[in-house]
Every structure is written in C-alpha cells, then in structure tokens.
C-alpha atoms as a PDB file:
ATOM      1  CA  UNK A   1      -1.553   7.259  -7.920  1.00  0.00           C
ATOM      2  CA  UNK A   2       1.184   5.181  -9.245  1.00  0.00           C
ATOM      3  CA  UNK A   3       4.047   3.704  -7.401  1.00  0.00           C
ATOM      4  CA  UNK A   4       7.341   5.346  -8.468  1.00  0.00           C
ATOM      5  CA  UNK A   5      10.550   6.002  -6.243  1.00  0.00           C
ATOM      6  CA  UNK A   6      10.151   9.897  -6.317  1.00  0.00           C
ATOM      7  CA  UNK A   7       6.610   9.565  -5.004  1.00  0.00           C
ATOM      8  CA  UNK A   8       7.463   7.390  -1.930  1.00  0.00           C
ATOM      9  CA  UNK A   9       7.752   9.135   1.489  1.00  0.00           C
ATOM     10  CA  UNK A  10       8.883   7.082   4.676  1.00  0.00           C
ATOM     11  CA  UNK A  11       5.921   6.492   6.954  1.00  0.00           C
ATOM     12  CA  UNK A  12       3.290   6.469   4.244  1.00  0.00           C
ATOM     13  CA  UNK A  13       1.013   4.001   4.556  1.00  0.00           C
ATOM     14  CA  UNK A  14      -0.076   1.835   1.653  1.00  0.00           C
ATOM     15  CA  UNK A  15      -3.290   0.584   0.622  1.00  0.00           C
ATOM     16  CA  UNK A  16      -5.021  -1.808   3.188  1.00  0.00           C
ATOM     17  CA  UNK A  17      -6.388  -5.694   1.659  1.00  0.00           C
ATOM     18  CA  UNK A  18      -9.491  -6.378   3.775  1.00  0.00           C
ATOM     19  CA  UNK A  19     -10.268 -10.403   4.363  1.00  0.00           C
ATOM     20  CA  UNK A  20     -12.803 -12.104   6.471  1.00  0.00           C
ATOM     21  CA  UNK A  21     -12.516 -15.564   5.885  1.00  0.00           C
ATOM     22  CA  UNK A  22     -14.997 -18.530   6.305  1.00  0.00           C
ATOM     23  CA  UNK A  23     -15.087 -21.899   7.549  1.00  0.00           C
ATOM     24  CA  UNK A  24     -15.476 -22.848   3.427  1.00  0.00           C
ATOM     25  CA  UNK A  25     -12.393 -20.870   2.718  1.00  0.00           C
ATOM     26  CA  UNK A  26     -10.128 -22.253   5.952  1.00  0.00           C
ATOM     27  CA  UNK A  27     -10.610 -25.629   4.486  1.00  0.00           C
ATOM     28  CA  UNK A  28      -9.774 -24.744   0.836  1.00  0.00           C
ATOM     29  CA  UNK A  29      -6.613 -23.264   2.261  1.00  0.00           C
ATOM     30  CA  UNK A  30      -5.906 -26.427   4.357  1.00  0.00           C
ATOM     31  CA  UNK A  31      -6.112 -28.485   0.909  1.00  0.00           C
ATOM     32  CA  UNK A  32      -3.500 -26.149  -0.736  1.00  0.00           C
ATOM     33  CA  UNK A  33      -1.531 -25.928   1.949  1.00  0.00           C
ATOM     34  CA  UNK A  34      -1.771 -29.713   3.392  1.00  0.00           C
ATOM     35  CA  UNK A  35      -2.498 -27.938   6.959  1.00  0.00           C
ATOM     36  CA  UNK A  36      -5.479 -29.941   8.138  1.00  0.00           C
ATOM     37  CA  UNK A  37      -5.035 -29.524  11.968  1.00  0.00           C
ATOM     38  CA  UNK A  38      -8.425 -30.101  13.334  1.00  0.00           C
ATOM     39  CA  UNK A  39      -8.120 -26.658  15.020  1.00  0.00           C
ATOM     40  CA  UNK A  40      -8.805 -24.719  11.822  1.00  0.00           C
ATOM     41  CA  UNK A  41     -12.161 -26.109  10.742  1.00  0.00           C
ATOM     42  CA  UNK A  42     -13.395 -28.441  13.564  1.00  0.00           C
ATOM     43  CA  UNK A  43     -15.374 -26.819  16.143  1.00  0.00           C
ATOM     44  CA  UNK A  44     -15.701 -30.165  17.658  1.00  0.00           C
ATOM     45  CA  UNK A  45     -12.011 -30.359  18.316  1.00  0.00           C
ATOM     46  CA  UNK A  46     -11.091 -30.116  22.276  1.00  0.00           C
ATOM     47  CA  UNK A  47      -8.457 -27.154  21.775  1.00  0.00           C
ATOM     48  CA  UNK A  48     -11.301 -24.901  19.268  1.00  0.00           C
ATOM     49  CA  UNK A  49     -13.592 -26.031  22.455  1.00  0.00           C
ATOM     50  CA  UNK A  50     -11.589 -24.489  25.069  1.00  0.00           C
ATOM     51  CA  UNK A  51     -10.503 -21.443  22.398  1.00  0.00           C
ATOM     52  CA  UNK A  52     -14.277 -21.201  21.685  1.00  0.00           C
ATOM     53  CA  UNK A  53     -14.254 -21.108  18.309  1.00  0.00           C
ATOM     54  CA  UNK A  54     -11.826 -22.848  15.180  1.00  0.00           C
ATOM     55  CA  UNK A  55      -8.450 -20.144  14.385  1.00  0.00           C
ATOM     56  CA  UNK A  56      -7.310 -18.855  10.973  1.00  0.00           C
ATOM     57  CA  UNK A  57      -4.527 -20.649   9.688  1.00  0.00           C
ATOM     58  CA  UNK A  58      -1.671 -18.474  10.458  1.00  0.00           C
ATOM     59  CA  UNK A  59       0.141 -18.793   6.921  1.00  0.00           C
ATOM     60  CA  UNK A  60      -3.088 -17.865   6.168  1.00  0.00           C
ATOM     61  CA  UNK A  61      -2.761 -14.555   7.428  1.00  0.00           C
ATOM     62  CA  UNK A  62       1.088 -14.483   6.112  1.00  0.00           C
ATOM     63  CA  UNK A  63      -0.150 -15.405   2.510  1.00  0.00           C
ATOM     64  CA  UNK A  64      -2.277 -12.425   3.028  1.00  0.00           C
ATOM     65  CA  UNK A  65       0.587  -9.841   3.746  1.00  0.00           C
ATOM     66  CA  UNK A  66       1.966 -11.548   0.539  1.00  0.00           C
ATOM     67  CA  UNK A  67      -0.612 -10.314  -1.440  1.00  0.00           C
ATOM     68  CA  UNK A  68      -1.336  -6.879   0.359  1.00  0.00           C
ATOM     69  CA  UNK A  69       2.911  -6.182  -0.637  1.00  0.00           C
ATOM     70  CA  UNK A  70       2.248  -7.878  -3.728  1.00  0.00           C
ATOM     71  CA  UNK A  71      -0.976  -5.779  -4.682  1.00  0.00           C
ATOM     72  CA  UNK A  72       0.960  -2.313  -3.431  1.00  0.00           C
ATOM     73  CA  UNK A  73       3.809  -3.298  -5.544  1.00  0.00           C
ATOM     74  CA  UNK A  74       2.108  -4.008  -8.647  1.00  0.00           C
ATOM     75  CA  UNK A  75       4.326  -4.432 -11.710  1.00  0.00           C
ATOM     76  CA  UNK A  76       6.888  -2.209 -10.336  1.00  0.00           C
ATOM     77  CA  UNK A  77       9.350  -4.358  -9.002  1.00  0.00           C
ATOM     78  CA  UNK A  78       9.365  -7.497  -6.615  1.00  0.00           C
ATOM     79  CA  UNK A  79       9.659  -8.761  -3.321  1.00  0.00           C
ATOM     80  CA  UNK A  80      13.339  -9.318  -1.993  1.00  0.00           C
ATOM     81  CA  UNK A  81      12.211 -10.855   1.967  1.00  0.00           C
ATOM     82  CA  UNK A  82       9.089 -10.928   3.388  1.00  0.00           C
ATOM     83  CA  UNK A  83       8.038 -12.433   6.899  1.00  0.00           C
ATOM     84  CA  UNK A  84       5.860 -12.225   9.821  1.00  0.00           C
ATOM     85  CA  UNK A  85       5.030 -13.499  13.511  1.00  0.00           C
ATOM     86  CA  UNK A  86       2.129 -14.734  14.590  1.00  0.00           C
ATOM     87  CA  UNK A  87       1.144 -12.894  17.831  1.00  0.00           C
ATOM     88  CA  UNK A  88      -2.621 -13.142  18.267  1.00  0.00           C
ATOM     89  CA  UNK A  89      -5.146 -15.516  16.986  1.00  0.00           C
ATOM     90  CA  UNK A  90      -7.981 -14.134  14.470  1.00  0.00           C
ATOM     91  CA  UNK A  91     -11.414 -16.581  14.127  1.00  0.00           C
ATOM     92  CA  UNK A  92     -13.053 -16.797  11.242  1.00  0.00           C
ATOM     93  CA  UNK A  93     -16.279 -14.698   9.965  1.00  0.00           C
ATOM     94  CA  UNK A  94     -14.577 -11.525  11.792  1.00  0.00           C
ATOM     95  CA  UNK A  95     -12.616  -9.016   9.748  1.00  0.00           C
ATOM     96  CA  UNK A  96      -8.886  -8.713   9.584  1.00  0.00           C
ATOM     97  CA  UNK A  97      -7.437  -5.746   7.986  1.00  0.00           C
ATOM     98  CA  UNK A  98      -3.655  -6.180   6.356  1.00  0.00           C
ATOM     99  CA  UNK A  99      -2.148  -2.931   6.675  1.00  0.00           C
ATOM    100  CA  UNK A 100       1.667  -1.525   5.743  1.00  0.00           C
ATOM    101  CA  UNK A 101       3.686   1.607   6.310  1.00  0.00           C
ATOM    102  CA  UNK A 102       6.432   2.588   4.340  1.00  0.00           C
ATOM    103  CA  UNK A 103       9.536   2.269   7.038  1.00  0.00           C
ATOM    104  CA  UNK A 104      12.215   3.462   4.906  1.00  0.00           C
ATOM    105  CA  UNK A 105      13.662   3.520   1.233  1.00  0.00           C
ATOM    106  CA  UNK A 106      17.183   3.862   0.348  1.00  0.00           C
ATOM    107  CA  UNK A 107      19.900   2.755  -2.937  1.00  0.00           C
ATOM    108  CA  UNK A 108      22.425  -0.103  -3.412  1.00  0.00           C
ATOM    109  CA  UNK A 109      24.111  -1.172  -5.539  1.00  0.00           C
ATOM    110  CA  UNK A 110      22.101  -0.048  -8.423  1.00  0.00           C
ATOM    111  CA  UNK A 111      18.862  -0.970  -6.746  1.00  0.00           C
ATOM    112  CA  UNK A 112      15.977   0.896  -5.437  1.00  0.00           C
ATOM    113  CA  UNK A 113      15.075  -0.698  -2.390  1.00  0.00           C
ATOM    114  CA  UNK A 114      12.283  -0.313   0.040  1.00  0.00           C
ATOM    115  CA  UNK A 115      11.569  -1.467   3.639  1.00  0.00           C
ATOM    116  CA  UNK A 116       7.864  -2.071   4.818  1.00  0.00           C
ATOM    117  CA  UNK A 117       6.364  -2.851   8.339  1.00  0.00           C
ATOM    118  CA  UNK A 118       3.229  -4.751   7.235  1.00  0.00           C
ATOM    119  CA  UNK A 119       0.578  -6.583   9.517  1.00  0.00           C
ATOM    120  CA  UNK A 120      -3.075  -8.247  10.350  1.00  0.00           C
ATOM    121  CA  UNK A 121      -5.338  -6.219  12.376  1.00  0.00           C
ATOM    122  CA  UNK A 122      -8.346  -7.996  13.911  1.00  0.00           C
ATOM    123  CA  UNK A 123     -11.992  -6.230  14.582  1.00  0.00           C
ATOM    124  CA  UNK A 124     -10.687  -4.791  17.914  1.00  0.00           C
ATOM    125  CA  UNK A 125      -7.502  -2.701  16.096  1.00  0.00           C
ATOM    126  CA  UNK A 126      -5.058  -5.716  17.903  1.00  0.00           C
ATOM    127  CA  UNK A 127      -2.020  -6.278  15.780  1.00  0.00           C
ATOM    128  CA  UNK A 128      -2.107 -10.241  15.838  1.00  0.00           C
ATOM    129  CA  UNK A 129       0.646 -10.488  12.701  1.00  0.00           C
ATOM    130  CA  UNK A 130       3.361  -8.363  12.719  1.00  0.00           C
ATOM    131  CA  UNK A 131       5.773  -8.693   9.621  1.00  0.00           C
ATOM    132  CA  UNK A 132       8.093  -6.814   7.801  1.00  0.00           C
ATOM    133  CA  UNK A 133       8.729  -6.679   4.115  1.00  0.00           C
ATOM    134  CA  UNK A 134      11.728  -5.865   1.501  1.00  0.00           C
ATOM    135  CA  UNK A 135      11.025  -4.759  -1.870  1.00  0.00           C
ATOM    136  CA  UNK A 136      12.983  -3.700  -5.175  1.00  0.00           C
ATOM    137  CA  UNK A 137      11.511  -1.040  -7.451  1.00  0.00           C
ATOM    138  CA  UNK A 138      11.806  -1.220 -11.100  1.00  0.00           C
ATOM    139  CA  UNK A 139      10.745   2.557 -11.669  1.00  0.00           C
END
C-alpha cells in the first residue's frame, strides 16, 4: 500500500527492517564510521571478555532506525528529527528487529507532519534502542 496522509492512522505500525550483523560487517562499519573501539570486533578485548562476547556498535543500530524511517518513508517526504537511546546491548550473529509505530500525525504551517516511536528489538523481544522520529509528507 502506498504511504499517503489519508491512509495513515495513529498507532499503525510500519514495516519492520530485519538485521543480524557479523563480525565482517561490525568492522566495515567501524571503517566508515572511524569507531574502532576494540569492544566491537575484538573478542580478545578484557571488557568483550567479561561481556562474553564483542557489542554492536550502537550508531550502528541508530543508522538502522535511519533506514527503517527512511525505507517507510520512501519518496514521500523526509525526515525532520530523528534520534534514539541506547538501552541494551545487542551481539552480533543474533537478530535485531527495527520496528516503528505511528504515534501521531497532525498540520503546520502548511506541512504534513508525522511523529514515530521507532526501535531495535533483540531475539528475546527486549527493546535495547528506543528512538523517536519526525517526518514531513509530500503527499
């Protein structure tokens, strides 16, 4: 179905963007991103020791509500704000589902605005990346 304003209802969700990253893709994102904190692909490191296993980058998992509001969104518009805590840590090789709800839409000032609670779920249904999102419809 395509996004329009009439066919938006408050507290619909919107399609989820499934990822399950690997050690191979952690350290491609550390190159974009110049984040090469040991913790992210060294299993040797003391702190992945003690976690028991290396952690996804958390702009990682931001950069991935990016593209699950940017995906929903299409070529309808863009995205005003976007932002997110990180609240739990995901490892790599395990799913994480980014999921979004439609919190509420409203008009100003000539603009079609709409407000999204987005976030990461890991394998066990635990929010670890709770965000929120502000977008501006074209249609």
């Amino acid at each position: 179905m395509s996004l329009t304003w009439d066919s938006l209802e408050e507290g619909s969700e919107i399609p989820e963007l499934n990822k399950n990253p690997g050690v191979t893709q952690l350290v491609k994102y550390a190159a974009g991103g110049g984040d090469f904190n040991p913790l992210h692909h060294d299993y040797g490191f003391p702190q992945a020791k003690e976690i028991g296993s290396i952690i996804i980058h958390g702009r990682f998992k931001y950069a991935a509500l990016g593209e699950l509001v940017s995906n929903w969104l299409g070529h309808k518009g863009f995205v005003r704000k976007i932002g997110c805590q990180y609240r739990g840590m995901d490892m790599p090789d395990q799913p994480i589902v980014c999921r979004g709800k439609v919190l509420r839409k409203w008009e100003e000032s000539d603009e079609k605005l709409v407000e999204l609670e987005i976030w990461t779920e890991n394998s066990e249904g635990k929010k670890t990346t709770p965000g929120s999102a502000i977008v501006v419809l074209n249609t």
